[in-house]
N, C-alpha and C. Protein backbone atom coordinates (compact mmCIF):
# COMPACT_ATOMS: atom_id res chain seq x y z
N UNK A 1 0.82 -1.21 0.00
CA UNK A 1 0.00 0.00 0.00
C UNK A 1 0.86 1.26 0.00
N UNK A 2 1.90 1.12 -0.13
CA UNK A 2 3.26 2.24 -0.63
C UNK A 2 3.01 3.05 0.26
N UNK A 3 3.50 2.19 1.24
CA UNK A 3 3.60 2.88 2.81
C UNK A 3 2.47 3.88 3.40
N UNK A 4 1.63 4.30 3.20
CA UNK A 4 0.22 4.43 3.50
C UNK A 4 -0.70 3.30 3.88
N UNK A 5 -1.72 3.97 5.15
CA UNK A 5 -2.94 3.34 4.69
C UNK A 5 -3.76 3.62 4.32
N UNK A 6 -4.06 2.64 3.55
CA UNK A 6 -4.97 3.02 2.25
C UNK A 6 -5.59 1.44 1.85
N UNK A 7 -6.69 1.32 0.83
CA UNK A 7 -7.61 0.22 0.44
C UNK A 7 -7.62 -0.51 -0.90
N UNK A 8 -7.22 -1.40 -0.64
CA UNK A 8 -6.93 -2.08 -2.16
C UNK A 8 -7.92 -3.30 -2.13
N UNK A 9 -8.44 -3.43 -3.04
CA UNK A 9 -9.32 -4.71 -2.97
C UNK A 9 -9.27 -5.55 -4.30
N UNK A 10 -8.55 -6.59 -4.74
CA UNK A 10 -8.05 -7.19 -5.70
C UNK A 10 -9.67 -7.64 -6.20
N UNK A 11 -9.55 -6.99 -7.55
CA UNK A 11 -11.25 -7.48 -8.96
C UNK A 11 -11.49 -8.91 -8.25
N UNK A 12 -10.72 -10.02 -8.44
CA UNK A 12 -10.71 -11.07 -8.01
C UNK A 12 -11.29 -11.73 -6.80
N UNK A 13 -11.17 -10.62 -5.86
CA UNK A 13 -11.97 -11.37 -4.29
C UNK A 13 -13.31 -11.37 -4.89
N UNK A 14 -13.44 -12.26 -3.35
CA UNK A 14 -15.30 -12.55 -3.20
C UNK A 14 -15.38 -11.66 -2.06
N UNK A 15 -16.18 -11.04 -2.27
CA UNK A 15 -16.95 -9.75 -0.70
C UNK A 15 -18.31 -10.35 -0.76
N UNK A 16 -18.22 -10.84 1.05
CA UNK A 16 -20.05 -10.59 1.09
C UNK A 16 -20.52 -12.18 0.79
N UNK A 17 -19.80 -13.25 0.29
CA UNK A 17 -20.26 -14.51 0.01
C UNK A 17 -21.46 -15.12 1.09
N UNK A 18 -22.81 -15.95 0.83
CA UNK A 18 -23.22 -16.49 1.54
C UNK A 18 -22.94 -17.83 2.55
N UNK A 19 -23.53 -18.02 3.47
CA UNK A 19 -22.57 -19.29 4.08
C UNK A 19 -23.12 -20.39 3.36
N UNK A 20 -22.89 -21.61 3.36
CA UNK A 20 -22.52 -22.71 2.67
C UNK A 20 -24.16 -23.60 3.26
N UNK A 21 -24.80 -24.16 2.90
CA UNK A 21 -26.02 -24.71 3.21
C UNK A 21 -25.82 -26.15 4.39
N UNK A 22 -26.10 -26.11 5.65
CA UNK A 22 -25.93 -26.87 6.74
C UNK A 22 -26.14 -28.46 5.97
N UNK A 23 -25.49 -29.46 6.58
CA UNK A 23 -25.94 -30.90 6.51
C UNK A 23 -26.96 -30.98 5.80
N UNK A 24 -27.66 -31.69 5.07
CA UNK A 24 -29.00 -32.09 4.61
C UNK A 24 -29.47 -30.94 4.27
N UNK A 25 -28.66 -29.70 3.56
CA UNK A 25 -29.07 -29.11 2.32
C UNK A 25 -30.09 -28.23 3.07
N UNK A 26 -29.67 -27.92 4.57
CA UNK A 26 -30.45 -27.05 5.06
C UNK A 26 -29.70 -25.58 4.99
N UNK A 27 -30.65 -24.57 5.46
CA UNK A 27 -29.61 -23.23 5.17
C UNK A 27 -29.41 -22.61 6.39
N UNK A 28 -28.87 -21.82 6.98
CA UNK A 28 -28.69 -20.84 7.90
C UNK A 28 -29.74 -20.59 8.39
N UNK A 29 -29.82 -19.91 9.55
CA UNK A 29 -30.53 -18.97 10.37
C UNK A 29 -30.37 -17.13 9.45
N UNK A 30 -30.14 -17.10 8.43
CA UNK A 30 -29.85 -16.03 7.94
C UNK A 30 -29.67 -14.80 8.73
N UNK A 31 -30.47 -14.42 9.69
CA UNK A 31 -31.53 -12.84 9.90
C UNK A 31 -30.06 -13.06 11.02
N UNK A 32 -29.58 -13.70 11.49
CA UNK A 32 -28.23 -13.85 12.35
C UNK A 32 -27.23 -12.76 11.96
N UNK A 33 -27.24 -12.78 10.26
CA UNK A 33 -26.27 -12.62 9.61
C UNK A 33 -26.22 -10.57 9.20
N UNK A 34 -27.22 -10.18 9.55
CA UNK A 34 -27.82 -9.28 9.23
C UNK A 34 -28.23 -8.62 8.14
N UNK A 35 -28.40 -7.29 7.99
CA UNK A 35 -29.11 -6.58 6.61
C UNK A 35 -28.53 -7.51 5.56
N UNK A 36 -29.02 -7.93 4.72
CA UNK A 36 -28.13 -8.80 3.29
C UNK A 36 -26.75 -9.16 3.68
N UNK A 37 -26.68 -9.63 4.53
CA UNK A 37 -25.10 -9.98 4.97
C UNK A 37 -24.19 -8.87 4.88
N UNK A 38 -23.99 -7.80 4.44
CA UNK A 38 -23.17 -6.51 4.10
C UNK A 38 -21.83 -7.01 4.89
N UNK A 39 -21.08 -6.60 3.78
CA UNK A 39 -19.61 -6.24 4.61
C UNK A 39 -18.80 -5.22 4.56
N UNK A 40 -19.04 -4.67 5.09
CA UNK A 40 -18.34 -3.14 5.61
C UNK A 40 -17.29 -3.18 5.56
N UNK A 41 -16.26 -2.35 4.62
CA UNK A 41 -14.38 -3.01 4.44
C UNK A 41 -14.00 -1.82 5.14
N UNK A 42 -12.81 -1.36 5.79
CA UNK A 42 -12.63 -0.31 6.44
C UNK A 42 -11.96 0.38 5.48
N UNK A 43 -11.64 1.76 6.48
CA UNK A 43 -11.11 2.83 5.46
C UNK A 43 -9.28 1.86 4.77
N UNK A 44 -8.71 1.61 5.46
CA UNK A 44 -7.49 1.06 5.18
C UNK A 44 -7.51 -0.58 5.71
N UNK A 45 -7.55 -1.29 4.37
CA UNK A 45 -7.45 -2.52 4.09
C UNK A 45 -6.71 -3.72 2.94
N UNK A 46 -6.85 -4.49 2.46
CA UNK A 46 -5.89 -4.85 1.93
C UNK A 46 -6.63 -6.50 1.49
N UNK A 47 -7.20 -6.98 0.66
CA UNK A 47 -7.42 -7.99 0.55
C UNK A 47 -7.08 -8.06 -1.11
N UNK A 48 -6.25 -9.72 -1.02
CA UNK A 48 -5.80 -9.95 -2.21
C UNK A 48 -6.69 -11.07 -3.37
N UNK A 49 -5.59 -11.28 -4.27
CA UNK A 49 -5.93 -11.89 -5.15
C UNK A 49 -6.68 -13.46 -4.71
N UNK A 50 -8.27 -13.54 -5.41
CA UNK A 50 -9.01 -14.81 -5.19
C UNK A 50 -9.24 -14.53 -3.42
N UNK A 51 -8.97 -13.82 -2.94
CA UNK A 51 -9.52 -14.06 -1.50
C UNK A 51 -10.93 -13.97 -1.16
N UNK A 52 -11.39 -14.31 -0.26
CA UNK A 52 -13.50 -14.45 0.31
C UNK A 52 -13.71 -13.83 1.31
N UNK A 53 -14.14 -13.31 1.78
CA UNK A 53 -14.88 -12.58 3.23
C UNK A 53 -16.34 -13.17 3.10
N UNK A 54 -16.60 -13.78 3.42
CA UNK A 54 -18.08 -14.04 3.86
C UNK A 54 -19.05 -13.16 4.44
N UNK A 55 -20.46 -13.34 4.54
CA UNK A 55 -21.45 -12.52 4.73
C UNK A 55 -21.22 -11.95 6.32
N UNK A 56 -21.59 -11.02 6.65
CA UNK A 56 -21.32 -10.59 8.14
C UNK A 56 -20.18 -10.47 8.51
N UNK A 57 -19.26 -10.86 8.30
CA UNK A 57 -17.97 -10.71 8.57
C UNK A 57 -17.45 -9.69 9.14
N UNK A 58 -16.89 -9.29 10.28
CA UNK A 58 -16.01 -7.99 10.15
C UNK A 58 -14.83 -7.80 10.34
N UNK A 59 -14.29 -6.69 9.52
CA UNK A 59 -12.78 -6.69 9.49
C UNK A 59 -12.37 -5.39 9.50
N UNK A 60 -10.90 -5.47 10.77
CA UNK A 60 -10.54 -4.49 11.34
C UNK A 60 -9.85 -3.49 10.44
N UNK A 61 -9.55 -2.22 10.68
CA UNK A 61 -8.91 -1.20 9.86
C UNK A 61 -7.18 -1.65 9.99
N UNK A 62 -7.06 -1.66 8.70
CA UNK A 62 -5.22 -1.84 9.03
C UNK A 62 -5.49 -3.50 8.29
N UNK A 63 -6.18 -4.17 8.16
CA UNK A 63 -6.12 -5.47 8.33
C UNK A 63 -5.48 -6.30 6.40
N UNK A 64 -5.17 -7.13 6.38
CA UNK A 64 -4.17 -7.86 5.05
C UNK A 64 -5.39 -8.85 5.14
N UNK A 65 -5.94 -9.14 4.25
CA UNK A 65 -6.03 -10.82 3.81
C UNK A 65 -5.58 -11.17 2.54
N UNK A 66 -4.27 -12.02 2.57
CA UNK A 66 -3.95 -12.41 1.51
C UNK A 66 -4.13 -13.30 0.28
N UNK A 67 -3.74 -13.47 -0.42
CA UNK A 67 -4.26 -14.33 -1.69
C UNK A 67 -4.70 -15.31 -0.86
N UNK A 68 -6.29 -15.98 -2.07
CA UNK A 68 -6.56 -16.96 -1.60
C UNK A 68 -6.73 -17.72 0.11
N UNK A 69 -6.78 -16.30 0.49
CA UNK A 69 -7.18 -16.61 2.14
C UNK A 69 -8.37 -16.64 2.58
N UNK A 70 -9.20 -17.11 3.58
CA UNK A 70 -10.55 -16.91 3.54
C UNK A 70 -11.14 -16.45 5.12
N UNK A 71 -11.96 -15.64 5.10
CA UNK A 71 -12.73 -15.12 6.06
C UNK A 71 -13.77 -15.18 6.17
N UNK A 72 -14.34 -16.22 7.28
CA UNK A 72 -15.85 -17.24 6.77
C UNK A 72 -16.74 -16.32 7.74
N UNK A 73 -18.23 -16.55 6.87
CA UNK A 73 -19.40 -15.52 7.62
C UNK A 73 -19.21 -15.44 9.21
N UNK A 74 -19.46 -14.38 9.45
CA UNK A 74 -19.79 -13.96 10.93
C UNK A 74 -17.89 -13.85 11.76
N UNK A 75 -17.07 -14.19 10.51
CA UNK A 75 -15.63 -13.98 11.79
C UNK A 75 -15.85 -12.74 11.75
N UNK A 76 -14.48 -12.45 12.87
CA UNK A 76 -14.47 -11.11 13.79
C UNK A 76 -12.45 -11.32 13.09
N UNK A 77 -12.39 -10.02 12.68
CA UNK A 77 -10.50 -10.05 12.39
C UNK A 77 -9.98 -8.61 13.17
N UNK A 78 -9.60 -8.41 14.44
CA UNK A 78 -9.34 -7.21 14.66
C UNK A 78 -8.19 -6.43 13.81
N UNK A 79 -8.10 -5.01 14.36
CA UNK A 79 -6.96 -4.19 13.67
C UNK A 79 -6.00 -5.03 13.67
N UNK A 80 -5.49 -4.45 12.25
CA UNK A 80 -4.01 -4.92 11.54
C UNK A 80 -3.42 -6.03 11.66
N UNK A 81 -4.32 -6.82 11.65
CA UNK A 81 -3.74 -8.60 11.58
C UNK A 81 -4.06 -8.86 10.43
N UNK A 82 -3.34 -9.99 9.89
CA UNK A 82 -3.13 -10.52 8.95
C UNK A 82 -3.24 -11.84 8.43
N UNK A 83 -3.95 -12.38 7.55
CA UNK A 83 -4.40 -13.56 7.22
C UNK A 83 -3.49 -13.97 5.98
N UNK A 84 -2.80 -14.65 6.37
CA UNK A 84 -1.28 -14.86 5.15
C UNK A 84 -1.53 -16.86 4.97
N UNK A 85 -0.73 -17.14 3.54
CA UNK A 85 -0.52 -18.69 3.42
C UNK A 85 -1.76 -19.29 3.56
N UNK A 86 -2.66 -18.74 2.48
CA UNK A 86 -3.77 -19.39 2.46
C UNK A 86 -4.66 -19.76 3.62
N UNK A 87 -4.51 -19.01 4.78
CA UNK A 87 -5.10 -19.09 5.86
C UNK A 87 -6.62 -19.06 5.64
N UNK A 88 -7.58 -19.62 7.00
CA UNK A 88 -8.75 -19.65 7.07
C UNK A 88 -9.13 -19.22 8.61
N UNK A 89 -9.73 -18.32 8.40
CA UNK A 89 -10.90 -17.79 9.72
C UNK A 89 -12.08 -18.50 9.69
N UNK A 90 -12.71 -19.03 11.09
CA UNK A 90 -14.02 -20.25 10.39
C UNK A 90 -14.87 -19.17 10.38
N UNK A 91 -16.31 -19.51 10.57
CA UNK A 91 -17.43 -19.04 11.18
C UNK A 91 -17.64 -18.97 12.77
N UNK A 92 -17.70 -17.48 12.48
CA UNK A 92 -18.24 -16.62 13.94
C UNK A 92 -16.40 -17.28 15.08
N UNK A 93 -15.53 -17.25 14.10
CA UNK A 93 -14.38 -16.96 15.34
C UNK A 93 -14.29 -15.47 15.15
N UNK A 94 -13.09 -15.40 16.20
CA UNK A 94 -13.15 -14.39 17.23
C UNK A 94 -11.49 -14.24 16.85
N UNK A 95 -10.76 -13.02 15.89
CA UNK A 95 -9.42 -13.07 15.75
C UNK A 95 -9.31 -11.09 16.50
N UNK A 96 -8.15 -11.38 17.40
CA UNK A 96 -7.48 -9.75 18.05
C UNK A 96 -6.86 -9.12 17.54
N UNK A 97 -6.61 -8.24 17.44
CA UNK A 97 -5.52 -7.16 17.11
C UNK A 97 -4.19 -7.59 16.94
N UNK A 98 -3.60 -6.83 15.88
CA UNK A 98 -2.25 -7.31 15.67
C UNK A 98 -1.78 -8.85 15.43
N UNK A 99 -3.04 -9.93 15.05
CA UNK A 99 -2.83 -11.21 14.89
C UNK A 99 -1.85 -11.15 13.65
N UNK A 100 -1.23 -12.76 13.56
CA UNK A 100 -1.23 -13.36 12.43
C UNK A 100 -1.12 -14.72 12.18
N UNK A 101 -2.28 -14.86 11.39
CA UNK A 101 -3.15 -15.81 10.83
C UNK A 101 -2.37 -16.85 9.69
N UNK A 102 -2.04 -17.65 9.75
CA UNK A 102 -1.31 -18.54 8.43
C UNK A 102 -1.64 -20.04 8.69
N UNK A 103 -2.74 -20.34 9.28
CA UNK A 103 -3.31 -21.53 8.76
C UNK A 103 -4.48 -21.59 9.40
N UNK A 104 -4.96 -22.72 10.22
CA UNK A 104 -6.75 -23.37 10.22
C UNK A 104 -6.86 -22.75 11.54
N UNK A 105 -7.93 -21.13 11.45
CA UNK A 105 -8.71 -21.03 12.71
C UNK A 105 -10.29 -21.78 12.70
N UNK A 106 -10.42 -22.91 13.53
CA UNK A 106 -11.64 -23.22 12.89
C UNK A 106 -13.13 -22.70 13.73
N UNK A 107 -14.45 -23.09 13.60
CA UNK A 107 -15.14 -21.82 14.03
C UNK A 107 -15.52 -21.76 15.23
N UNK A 108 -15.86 -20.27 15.82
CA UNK A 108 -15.95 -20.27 17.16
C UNK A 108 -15.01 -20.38 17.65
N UNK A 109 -13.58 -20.38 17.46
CA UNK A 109 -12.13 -20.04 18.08
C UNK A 109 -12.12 -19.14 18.43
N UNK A 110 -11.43 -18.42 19.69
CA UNK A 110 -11.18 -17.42 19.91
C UNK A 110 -9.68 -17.27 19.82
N UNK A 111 -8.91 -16.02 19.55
CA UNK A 111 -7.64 -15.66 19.39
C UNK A 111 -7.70 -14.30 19.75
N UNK A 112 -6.67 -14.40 20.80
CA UNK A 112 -6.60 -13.03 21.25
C UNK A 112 -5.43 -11.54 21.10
N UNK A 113 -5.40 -10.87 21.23
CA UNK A 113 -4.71 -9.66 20.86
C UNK A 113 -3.40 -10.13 20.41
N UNK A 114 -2.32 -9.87 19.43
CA UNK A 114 -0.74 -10.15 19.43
C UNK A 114 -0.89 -11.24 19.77
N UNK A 115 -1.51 -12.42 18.54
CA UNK A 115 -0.82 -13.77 18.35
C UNK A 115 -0.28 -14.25 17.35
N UNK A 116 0.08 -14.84 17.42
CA UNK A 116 0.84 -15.69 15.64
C UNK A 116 0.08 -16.95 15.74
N UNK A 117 -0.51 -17.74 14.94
CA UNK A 117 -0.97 -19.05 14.79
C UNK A 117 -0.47 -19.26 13.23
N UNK A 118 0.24 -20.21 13.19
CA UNK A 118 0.42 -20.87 12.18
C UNK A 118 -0.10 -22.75 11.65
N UNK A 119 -0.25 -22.64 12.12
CA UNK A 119 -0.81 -24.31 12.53
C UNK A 119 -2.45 -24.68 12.46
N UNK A 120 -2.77 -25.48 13.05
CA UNK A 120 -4.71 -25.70 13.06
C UNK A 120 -5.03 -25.93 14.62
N UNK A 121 -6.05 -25.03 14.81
CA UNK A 121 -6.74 -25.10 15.77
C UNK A 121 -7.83 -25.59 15.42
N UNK A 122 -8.31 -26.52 16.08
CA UNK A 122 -9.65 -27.48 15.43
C UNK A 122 -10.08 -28.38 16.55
N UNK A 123 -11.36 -28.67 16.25
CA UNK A 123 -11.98 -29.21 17.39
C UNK A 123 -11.70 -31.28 17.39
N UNK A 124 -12.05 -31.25 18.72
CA UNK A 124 -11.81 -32.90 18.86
C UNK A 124 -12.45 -33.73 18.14
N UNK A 125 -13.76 -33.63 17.69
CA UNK A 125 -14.25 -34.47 16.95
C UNK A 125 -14.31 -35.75 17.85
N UNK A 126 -14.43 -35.70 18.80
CA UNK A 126 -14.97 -36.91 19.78
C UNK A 126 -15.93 -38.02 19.51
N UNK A 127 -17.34 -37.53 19.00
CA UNK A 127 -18.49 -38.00 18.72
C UNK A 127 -18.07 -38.08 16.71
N UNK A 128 -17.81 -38.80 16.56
CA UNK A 128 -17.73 -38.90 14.71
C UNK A 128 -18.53 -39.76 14.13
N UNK A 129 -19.75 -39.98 14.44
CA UNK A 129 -21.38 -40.13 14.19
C UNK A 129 -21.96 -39.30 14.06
N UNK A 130 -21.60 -37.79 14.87
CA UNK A 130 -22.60 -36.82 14.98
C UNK A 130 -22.53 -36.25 13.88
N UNK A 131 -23.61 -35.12 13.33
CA UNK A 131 -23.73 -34.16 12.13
C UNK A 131 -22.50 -33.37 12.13
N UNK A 132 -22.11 -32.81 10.88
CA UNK A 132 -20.93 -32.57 10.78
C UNK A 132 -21.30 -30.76 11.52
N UNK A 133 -22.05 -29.87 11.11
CA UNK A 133 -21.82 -29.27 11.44
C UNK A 133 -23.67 -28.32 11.69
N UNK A 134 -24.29 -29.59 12.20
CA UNK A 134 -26.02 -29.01 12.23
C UNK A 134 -26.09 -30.01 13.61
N UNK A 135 -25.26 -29.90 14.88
CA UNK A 135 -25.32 -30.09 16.24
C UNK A 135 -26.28 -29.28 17.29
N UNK A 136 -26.76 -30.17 18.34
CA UNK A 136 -27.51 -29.15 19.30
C UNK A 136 -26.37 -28.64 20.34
N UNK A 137 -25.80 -29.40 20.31
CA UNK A 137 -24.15 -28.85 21.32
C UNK A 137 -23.13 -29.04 20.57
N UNK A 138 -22.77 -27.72 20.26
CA UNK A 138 -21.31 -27.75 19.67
C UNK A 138 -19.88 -27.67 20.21
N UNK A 139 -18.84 -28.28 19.75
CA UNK A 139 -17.90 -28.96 20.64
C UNK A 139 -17.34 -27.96 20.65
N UNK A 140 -16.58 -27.57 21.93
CA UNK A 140 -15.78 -26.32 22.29
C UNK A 140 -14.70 -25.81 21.35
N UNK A 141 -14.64 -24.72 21.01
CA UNK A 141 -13.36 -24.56 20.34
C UNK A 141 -12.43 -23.93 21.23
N UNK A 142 -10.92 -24.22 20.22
CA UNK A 142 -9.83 -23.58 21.52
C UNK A 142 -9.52 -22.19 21.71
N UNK A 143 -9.14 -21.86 22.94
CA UNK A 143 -9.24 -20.33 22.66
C UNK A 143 -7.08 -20.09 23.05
N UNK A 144 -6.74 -19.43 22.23
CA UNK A 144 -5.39 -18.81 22.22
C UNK A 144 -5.02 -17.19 22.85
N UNK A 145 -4.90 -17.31 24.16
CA UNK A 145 -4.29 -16.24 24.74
C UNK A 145 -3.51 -15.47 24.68
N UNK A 146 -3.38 -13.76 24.41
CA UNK A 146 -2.36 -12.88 24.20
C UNK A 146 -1.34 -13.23 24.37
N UNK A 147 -0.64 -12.65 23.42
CA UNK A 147 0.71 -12.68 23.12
C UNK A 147 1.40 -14.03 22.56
N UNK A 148 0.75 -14.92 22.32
CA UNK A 148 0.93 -16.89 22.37
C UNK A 148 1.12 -16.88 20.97
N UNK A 149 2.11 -17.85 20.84
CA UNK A 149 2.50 -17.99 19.09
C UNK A 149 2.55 -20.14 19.17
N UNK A 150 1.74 -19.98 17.69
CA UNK A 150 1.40 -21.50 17.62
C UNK A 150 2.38 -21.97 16.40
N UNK A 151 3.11 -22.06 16.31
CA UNK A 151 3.94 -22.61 15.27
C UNK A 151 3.51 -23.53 13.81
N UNK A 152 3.98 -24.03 13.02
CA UNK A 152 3.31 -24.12 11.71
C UNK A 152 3.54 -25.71 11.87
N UNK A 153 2.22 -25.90 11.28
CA UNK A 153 1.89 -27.41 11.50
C UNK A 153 1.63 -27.79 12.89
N UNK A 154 1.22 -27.39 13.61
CA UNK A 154 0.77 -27.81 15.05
C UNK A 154 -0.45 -27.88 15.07
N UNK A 155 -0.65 -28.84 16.02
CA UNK A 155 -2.68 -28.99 16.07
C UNK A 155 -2.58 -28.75 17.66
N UNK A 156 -3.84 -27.95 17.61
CA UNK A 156 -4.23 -27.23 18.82
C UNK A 156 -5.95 -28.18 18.80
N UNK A 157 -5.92 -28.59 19.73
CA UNK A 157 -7.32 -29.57 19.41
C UNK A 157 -8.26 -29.21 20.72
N UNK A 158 -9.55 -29.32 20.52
CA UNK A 158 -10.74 -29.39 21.33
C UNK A 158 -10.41 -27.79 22.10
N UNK A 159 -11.61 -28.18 23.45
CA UNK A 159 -11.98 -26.69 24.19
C UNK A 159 -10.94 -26.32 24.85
N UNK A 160 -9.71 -26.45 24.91
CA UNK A 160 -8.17 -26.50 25.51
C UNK A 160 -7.93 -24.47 24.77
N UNK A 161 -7.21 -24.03 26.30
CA UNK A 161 -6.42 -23.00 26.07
C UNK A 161 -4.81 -22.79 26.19
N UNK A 162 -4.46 -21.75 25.36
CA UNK A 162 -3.41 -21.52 25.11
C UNK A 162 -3.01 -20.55 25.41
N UNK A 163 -1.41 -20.53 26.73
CA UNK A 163 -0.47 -19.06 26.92
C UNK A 163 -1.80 -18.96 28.10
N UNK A 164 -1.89 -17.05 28.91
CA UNK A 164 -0.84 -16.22 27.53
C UNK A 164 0.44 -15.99 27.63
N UNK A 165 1.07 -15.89 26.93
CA UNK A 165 2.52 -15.97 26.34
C UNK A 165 2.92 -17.10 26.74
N UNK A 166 2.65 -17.88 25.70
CA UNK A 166 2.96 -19.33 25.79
C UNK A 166 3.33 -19.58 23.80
N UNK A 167 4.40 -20.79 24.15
CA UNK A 167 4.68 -20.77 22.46
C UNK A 167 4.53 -22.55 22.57
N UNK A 168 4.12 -22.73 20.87
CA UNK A 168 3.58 -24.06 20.62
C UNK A 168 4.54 -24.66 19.60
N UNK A 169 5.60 -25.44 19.25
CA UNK A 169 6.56 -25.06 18.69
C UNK A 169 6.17 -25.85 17.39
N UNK A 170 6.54 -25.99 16.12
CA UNK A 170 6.07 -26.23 15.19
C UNK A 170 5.98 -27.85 14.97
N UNK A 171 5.00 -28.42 14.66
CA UNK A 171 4.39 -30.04 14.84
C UNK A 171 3.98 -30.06 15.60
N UNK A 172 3.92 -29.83 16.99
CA UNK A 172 3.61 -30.13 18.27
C UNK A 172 2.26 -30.78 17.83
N UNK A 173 1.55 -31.79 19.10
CA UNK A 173 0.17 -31.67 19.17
C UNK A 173 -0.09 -31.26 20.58
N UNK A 174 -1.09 -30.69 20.96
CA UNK A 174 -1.40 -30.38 22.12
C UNK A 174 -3.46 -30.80 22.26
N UNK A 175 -3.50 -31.24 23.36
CA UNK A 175 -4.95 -31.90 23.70
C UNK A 175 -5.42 -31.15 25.33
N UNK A 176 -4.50 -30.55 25.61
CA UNK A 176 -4.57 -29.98 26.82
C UNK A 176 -3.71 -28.93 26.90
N UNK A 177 -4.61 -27.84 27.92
CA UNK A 177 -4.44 -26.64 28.42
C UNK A 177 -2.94 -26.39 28.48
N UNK A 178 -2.52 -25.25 28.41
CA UNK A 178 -1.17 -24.72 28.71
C UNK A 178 -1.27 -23.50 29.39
N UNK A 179 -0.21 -23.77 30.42
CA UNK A 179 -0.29 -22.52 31.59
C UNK A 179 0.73 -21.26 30.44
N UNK A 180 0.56 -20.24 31.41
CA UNK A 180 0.89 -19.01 31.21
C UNK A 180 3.10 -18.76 31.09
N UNK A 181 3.22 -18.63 29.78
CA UNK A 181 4.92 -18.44 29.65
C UNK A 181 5.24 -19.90 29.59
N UNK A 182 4.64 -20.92 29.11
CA UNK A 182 5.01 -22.04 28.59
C UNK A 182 5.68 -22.53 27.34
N UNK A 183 5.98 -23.42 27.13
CA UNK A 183 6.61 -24.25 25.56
C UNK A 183 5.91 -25.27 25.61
N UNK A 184 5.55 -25.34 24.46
CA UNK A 184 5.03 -27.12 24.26
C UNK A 184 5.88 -27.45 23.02
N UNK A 185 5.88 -28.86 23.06
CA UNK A 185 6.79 -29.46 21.90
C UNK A 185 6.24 -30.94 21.89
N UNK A 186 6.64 -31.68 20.89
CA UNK A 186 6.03 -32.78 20.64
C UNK A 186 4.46 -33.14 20.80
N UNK A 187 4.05 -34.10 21.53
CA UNK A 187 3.02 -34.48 21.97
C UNK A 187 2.91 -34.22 23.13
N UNK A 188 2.07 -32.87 23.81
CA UNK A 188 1.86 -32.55 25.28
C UNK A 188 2.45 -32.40 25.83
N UNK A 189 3.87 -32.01 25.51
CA UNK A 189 5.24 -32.12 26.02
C UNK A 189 5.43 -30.24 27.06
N UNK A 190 4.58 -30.28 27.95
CA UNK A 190 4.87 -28.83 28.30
C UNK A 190 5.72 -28.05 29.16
N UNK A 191 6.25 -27.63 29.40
CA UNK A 191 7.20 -27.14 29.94
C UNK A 191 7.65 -25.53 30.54
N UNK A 192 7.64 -25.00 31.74
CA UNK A 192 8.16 -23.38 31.78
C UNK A 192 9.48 -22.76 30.93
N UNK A 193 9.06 -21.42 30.26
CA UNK A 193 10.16 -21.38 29.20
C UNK A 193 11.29 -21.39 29.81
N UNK A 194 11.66 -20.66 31.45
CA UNK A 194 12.93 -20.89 31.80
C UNK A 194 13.52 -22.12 32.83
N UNK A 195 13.00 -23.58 32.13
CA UNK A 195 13.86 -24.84 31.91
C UNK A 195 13.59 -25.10 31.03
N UNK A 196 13.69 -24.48 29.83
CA UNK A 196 13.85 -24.57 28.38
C UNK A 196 15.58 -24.63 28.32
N UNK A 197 16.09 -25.65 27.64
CA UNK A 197 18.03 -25.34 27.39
C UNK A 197 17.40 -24.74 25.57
N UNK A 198 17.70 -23.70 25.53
CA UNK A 198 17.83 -23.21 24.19
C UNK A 198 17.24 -21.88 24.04
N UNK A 199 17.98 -21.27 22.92
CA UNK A 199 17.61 -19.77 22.76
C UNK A 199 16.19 -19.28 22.48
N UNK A 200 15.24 -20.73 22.45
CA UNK A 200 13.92 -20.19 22.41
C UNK A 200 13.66 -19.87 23.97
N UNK A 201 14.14 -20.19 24.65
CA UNK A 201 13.88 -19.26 25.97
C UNK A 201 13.64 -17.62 26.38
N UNK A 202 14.19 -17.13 24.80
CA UNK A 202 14.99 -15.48 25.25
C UNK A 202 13.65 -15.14 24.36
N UNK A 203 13.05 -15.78 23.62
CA UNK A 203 11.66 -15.11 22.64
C UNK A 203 11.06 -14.05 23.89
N UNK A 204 11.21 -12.63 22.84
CA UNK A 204 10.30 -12.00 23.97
C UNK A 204 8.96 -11.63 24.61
N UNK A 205 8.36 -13.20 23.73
CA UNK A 205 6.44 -13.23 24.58
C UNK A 205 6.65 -13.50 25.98
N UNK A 206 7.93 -14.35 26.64
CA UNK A 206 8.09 -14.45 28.10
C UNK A 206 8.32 -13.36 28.73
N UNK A 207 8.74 -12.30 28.54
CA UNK A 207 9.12 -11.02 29.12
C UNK A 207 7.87 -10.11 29.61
């Protein structure tokens, strides 16, 4: 945006898309979604080539979505975060300020102010009989606490939280909670950053 902010919106996006028709070809609760779904782009924005914003959607001033990234009805993207590497925001999550987004937020996630997620946050899928996504109880999603960076290729699974300032290091899986200024690595592998032996100790989300 040649160092300004300012609004570019690539011919190519989708603005405003409807959501996708529930299990058995049913549709939305629409009137959820409000006036014709409208999506309000802010004064300084940035969405690229082939990218989607879905109906209701809102997105913060300052904010990137990059090629082929997607922002599904009803998410929330606060100021100046960024949806990079084909990333996905689900439906009706919840992304903070200063994020960045580079792979699977799935819906009803929450992410909070100054995070990095690179990886998938996604639910347990416990019950895999049940409807895929036309449930009377829907399974918790995870929520990622300020300042917390999830590394690329990591699965963040079920109603489990993350940080804050806690780092998830790249592959990891995690199935459970992580306290505050943690590391995780491998499989559940958690740990305080200072008995960490290595220079990921000095990252300054612990500070």
């Amino acid at each position: 945006m040649n160092g300004t902010r300012s609004k570019y919106v690539d011919p190519s996006a989708v603005i405003g898309y409807a959501p996708r028709f529930l299990q058995g070809a049913r549709p939305w609760a629409l009137e959820s979604i409000g006036p014709e779904g409208a999506v309000h782009l802010p004064e300084a924005v940035y969405v690229g080539p082939f990218a989607a914003i879905g109906a209701g959607a809102l997105i913060g001033n300052g904010c990137v979505i990059d090629a082929y990234c997607r922002v599904e009805p009803l998410a929330k993207l606060g100021e100046d975060s960024v949806v990079l590497y084909r990333g996905t925001v689900g439906v009706s999550a919840v992304v903070g300020k200063r994020c960045i987004i580079g792979g699977s937020v799935s819906e009803n996630t929450i992410v909070e102010d100054d995070c990095t997620s690179l990886g998938k946050l996604i639910h347990s899928h416990w019950d895999s009989m049940s409807p895929w996504d036309d449930r009377d109880d829907p399974e918790a999603s995870p929520i990622v606490r300020r300042r917390s960076f999830v590394g690329h290729d990591a699965l963040v699974i079920g109603g489990i939280e993350i940080g804050p300032s806690s780092y998830v290091c790249a592959g990891a899986t995690v199935t459970r909670s992580v306290p505050q200024q943690h590391i995780v690595y491998g499989v559940n592998k958690i740990v305080h950053f200072s008995q960490w032996r290595g220079k990921l100790a000095q990252n300054p989300i612990f500070r």
